[in-house]
Protein backbone atom coordinates (compact mmCIF):
# COMPACT_ATOMS: atom_id res chain seq x y z
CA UNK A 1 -36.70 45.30 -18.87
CA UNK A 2 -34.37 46.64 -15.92
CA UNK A 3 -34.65 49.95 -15.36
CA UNK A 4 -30.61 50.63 -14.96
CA UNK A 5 -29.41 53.35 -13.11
CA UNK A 6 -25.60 55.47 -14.14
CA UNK A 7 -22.94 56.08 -11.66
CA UNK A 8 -19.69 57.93 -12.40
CA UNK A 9 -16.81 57.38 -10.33
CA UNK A 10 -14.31 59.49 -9.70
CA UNK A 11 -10.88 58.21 -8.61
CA UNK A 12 -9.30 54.45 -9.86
CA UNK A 13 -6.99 53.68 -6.80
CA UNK A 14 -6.73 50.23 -5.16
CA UNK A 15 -10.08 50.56 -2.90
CA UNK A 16 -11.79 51.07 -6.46
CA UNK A 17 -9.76 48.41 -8.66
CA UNK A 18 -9.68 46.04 -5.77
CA UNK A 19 -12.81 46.24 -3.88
CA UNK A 20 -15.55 48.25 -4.96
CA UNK A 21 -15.93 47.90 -8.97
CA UNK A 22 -15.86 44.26 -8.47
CA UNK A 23 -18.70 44.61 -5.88
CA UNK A 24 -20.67 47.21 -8.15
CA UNK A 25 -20.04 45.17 -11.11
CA UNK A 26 -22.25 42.29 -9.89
CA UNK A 27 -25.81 45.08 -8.81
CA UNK A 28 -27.29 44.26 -12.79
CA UNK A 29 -29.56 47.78 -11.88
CA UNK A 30 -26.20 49.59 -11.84
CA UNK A 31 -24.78 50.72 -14.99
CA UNK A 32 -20.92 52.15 -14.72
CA UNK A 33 -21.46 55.33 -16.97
CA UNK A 34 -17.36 56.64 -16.44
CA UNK A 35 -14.36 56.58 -14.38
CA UNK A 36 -12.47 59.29 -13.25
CA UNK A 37 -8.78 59.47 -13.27
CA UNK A 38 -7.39 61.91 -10.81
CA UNK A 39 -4.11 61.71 -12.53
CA UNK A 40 -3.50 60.24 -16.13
CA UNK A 41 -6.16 58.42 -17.63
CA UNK A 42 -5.68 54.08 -18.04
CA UNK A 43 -6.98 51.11 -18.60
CA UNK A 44 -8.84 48.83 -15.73
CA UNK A 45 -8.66 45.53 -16.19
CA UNK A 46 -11.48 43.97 -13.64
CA UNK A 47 -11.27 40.24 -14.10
CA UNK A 48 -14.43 39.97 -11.55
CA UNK A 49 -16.48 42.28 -13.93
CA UNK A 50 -14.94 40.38 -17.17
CA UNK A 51 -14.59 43.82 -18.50
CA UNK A 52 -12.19 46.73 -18.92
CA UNK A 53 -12.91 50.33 -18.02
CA UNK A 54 -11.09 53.05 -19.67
CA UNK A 55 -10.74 56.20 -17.27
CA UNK A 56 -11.20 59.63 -18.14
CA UNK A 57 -10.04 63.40 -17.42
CA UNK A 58 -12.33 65.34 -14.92
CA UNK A 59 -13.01 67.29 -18.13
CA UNK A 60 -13.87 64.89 -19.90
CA UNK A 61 -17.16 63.72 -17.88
CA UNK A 62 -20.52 63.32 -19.44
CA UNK A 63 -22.99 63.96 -16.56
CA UNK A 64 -26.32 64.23 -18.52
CA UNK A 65 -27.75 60.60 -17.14
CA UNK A 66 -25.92 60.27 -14.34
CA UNK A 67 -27.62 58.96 -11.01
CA UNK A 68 -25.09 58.25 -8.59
CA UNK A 69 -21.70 59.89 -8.09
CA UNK A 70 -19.29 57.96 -6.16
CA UNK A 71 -16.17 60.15 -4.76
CA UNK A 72 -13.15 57.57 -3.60
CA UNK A 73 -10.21 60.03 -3.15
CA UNK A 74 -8.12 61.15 -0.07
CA UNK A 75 -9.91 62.83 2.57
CA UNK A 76 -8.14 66.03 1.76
CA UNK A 77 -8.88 66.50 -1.95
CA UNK A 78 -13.04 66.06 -1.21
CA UNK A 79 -13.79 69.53 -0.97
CA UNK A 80 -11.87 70.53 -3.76
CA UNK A 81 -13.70 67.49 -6.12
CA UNK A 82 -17.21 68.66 -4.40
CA UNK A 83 -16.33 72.20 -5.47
CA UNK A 84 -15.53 71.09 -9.12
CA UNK A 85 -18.79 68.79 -9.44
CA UNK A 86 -21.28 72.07 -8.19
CA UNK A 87 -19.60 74.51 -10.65
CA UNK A 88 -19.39 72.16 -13.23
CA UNK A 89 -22.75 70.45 -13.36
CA UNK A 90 -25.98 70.99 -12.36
CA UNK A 91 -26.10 68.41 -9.22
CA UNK A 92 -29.09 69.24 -7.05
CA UNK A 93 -30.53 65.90 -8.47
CA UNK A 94 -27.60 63.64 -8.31
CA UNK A 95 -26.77 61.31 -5.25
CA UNK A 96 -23.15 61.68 -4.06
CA UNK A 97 -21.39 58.78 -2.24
CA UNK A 98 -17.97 59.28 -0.67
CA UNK A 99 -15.57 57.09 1.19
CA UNK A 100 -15.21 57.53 5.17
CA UNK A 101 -13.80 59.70 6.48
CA UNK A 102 -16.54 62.24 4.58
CA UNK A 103 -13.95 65.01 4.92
CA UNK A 104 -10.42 65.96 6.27
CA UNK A 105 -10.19 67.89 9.90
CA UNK A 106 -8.25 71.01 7.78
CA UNK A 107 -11.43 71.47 5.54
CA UNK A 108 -14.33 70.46 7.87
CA UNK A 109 -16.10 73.78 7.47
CA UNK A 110 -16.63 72.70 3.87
CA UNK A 111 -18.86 69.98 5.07
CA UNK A 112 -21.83 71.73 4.12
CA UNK A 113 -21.27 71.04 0.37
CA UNK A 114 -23.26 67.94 0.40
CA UNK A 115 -26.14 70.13 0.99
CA UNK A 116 -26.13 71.10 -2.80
CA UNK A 117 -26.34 67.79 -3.46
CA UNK A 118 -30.13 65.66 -3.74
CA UNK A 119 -28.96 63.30 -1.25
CA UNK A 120 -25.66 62.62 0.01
CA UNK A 121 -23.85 59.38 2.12
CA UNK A 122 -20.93 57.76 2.79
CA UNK A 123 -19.98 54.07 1.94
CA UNK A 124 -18.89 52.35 5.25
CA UNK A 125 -19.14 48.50 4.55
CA UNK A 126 -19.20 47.29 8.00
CA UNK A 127 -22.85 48.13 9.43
CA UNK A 128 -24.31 46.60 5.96
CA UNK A 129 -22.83 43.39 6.07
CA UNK A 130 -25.10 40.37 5.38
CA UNK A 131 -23.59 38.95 9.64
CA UNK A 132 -24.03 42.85 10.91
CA UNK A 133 -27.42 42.90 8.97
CA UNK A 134 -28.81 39.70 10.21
CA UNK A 135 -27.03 41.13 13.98
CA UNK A 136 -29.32 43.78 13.71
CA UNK A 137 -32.72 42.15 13.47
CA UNK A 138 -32.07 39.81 16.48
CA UNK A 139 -31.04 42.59 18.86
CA UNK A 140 -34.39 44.70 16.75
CA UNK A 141 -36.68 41.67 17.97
CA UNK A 142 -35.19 42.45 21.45
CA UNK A 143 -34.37 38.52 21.83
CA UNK A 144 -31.60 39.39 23.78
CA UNK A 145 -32.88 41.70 25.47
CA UNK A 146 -31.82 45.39 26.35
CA UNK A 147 -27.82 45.40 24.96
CA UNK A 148 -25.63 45.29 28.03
CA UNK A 149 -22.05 45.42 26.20
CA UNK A 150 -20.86 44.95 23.60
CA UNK A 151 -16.94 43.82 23.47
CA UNK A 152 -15.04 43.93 19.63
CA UNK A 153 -11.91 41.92 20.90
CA UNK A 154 -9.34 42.95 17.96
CA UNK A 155 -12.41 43.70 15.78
CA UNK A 156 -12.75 47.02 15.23
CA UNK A 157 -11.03 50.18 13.73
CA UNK A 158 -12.20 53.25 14.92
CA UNK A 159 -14.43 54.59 12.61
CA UNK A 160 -15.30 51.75 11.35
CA UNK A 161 -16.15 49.94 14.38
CA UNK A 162 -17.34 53.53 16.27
CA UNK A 163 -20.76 53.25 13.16
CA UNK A 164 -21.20 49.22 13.91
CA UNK A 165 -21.58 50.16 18.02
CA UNK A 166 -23.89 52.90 16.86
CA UNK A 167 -25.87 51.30 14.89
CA UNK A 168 -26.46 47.81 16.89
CA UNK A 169 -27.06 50.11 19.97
CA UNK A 170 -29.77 52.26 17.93
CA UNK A 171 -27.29 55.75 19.48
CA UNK A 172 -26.46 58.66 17.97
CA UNK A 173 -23.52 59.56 20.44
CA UNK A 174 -21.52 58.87 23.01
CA UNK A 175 -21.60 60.64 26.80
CA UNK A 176 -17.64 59.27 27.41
CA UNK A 177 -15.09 57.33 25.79
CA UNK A 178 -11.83 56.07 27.15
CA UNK A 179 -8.46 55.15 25.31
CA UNK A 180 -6.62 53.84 28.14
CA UNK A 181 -3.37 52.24 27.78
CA UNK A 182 -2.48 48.44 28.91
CA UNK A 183 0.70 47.91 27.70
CA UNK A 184 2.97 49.27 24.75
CA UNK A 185 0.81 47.28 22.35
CA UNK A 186 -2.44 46.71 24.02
CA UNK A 187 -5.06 49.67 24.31
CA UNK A 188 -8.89 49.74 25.19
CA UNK A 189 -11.34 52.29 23.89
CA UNK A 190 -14.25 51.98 26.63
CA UNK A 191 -17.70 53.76 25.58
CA UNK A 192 -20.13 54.98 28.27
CA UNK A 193 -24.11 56.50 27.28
CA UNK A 194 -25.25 58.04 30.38
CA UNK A 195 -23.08 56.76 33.38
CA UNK A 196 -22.69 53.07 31.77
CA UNK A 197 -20.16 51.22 30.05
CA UNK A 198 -21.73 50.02 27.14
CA UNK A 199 -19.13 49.22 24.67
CA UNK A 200 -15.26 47.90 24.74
CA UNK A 201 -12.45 47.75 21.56
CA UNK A 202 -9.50 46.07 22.51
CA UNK A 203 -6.57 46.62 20.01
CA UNK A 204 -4.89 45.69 18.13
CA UNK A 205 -6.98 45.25 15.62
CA UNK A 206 -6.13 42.13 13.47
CA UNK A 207 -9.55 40.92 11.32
CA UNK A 208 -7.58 36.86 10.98
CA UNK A 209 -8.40 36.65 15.16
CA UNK A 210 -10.89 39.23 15.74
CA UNK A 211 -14.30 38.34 17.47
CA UNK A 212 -17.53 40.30 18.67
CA UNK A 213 -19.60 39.72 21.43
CA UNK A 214 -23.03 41.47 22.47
CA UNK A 215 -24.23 40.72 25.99
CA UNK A 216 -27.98 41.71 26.47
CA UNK A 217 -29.86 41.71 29.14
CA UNK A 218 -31.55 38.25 28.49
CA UNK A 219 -29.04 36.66 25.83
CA UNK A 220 -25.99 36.83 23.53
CA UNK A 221 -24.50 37.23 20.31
CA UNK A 222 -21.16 36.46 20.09
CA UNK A 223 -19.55 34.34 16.77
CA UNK A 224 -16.49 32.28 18.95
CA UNK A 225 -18.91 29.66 19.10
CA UNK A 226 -19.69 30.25 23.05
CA UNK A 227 -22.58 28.29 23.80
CA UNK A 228 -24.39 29.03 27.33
CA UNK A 229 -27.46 26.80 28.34
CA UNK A 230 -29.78 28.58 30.51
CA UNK A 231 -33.44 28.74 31.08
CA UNK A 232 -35.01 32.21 29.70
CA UNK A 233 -31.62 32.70 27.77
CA UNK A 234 -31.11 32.88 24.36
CA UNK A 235 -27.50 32.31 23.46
CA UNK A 236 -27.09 33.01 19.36
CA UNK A 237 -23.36 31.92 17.88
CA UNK A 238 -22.10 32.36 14.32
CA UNK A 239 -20.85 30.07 12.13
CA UNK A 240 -19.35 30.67 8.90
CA UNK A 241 -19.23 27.94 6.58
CA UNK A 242 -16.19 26.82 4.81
CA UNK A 243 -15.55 23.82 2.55
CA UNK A 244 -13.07 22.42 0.46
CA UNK A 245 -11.24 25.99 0.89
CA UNK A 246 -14.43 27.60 -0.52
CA UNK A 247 -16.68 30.42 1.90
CA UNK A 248 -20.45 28.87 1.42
CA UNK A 249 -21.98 31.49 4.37
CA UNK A 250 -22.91 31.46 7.28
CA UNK A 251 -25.33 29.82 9.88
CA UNK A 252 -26.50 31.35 13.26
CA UNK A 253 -27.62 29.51 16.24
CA UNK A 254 -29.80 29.88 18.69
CA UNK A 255 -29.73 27.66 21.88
CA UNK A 256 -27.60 24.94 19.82
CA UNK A 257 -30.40 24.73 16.98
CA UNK A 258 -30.45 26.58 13.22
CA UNK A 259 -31.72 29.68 13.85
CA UNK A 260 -30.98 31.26 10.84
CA UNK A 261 -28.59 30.30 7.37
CA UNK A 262 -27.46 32.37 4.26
CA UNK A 263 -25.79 30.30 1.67
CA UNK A 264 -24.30 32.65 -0.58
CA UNK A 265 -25.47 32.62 -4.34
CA UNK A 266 -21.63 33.00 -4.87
CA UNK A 267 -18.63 30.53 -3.92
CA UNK A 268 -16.19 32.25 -2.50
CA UNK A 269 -12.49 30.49 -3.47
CA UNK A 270 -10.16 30.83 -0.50
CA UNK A 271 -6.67 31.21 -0.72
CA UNK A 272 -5.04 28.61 1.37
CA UNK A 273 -1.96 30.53 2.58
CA UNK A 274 -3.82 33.40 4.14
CA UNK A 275 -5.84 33.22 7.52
CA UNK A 276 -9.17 32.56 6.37
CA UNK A 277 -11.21 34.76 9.38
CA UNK A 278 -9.17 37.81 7.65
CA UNK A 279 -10.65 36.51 3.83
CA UNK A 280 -14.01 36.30 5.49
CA UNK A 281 -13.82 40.07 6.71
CA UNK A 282 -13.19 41.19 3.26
CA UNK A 283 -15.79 38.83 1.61
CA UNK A 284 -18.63 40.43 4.33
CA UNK A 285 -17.23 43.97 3.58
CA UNK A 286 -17.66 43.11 -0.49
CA UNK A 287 -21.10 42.07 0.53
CA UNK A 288 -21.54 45.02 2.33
CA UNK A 289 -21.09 47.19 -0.36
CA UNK A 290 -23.21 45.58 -2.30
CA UNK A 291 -25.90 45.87 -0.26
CA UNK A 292 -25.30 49.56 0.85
CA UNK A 293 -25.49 50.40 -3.01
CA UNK A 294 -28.55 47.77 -3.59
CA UNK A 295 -30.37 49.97 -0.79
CA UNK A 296 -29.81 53.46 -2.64
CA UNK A 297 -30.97 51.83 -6.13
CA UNK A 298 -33.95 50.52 -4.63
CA UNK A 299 -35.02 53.70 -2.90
CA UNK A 300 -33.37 56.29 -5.09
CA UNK A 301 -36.47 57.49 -6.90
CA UNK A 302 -38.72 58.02 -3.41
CA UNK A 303 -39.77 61.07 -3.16
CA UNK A 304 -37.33 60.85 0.55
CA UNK A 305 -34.56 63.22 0.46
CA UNK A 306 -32.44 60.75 2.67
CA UNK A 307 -32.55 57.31 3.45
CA UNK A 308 -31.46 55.26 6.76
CA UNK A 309 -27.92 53.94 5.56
CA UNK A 310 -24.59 55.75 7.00
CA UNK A 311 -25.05 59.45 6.52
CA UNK A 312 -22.76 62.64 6.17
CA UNK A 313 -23.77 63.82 9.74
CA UNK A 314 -23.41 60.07 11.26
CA UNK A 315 -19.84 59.72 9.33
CA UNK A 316 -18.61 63.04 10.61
CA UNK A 317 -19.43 62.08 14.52
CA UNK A 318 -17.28 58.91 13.86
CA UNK A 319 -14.86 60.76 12.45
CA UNK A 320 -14.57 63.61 14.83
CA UNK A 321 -14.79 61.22 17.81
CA UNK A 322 -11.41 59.21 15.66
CA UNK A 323 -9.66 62.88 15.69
CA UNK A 324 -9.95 63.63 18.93
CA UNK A 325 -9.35 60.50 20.78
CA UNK A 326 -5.81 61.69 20.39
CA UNK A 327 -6.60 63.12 23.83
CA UNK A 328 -7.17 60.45 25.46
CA UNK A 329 -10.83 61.09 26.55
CA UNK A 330 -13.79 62.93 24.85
CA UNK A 331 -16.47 64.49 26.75
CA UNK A 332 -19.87 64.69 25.07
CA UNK A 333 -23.01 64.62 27.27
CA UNK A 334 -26.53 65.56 25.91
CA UNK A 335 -27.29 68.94 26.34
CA UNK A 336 -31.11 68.52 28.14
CA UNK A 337 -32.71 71.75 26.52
CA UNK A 338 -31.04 70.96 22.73
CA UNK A 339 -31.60 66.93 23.68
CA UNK A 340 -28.14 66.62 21.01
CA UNK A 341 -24.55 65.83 22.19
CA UNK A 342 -22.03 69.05 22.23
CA UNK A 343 -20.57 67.55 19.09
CA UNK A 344 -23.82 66.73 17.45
CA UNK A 345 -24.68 70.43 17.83
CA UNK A 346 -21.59 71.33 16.40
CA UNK A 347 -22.18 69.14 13.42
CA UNK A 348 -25.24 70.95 13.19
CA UNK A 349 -23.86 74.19 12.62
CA UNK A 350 -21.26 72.66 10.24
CA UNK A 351 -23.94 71.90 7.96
CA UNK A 352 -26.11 75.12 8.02
């Protein structure tokens, strides 16, 4: 028998209709226990669940065998829906997931409400990707050596993208950044850790064209199908596989020769009139969530307070580095006694 665990979620807008109730819909340990209607309540009609969800008043929540809470409204309105949760319900042994950005720049002293939480983390698709997953263990088995740069040429949104540099880089910050200017519609964010450049996003973004590179120190990842033959190089390209208008996977190379392939369980159907690198994007980020959820459920009953996914203090870097890019550079060396970044230390009183 499948030991299912209950998630409430609170808010029914398009990112919930759309994308993640037909992601959470096919995890058979998940068990949708209500949905929460920040306005009036109605009816959900998810033809990839084959079910309809009736939403219900804040009021009208039944918490008692609840697991996993999972907050998807506007950055702005988290606080006060954290606030509601604690003096409502005992939550110290609920998980909450939220939605990046994990809280708005007008109520980021507030950040420390997680803590009354058992665990807390916020759902960012792109790091858990089956591509960025399999990404991961290559540059892990350090076949490519030490990472070099890596270039997201229109790939990456801030946030977004600032977690997936993070993350294949194994970082927690960044010493510089860079938004420079190239022309009206063509910027680069440059990233430097110590006195190197490590990491470029050129915008704009646009997910139908966008493609990643990562040059290491003794290979490549890069998924425009750039194959380089050298001796004591190892040159890995992605390939996603597409036929008869259906997404099948994807296969990675190494050196010209199957390295590694994931046929989906799933066909994905894909619509003909629509670029079908943008489809893919949002097919990986489905699977993403999937597998960022699949993670928690598997884990949730360790005796761990926190898990290795995307946390509250890793979301709130990304987010604080988006905010104040608006000035065109961000300063944020290690500190050599505290061994943190400035704004790492200041996250660190945030959530005291």
């Amino acid at each position: 028998m499948i030991n299912k665990k209950n998630i409430t979620i609170i808010g029914s807008g398009n990112r919930v209709r759309k994308v993640v109730l037909p992601a959470l819909c096919k995890i058979n340990t998940l068990n949708i226990n209500n949905i929460v209607s920040i306005t009036n309540p109605k009816l959900l009609n998810i033809q990839e669940c084959k079910k309809e969800f009736q939403t219900v008043n804040f009021k009208d929540i039944v918490m008692d065998n609840v697991d996993l809470i999972y907050l998807s409204v506007r950055p702005n309105t988290i606080s006060l829906i954290l606030k509601k949760l604690i003096n409502s319900f005992d939550v110290s042994e609920k998980i909450i997931i939220v939605d990046t950005p994990p809280v708005n720049f007008s109520n980021i002293f507030e950040i420390k409400l997680f803590n009354k939480f058992k665990s807390s983390y916020v759902l960012e698709d792109i790091p858990f990707t089956p591509l960025n997953l399999e990404i991961s263990k290559i540059i892990k088995s350090n076949q490519i050596g030490k990472i070099i740069r890596i270039n997201l040429f229109n790939n990456g949104f801030f946030w977004h993208a600032f977690s997936q540099i993070k993350r294949f880089l194994d970082i927690n910050s960044f010493d510089l950044i860079l938004w420079s200017k190239i022309s009206n519609m063509h910027r680069r964010i440059l990233f430097y850790s110590g006195f190197k450049e490590v990491a470029n996003i050129y915008e704009p973004k646009d997910y139908s064209i966008g493609r990643t590179q990562i040059i290491g120190s003794s290979g490549d990842i890069n998924d425009f199908e750039m194959h380089i033959k050298l001796s004591e190089y190892n040159n890995f390209t992605i390939k996603h596989d597409i036929k008869n208008y259906q997404y099948l996977g994807f296969t990675i190379f190494k050196n010209n020769k199957i390295y590694f392939q994931n046929k989906f369980n799933e066909k994905f159907q894909l619509d003909k009139k629509t670029k079908y690198r943008y489809q893919i994007y949002n097919i990986q980020k489905s699977l993403g969530i999937i597998n960022f959820f699949q993670l928690i459920l598997d884990q949730s009953d360790t005796k761990e307070k926190d898990i290795a996914l995307y946390s509250v203090r890793e979301a709130l870097y990304d987010y604080l580095i988006t905010y104040f890019l608006r000035f065109k550079i961000i300063v944020d060396f290690k500190l050599p006694y505290f061994k943190k970044s400035i704004i790492n230390l200041f996250i660190d009183l945030l959530l005291i």
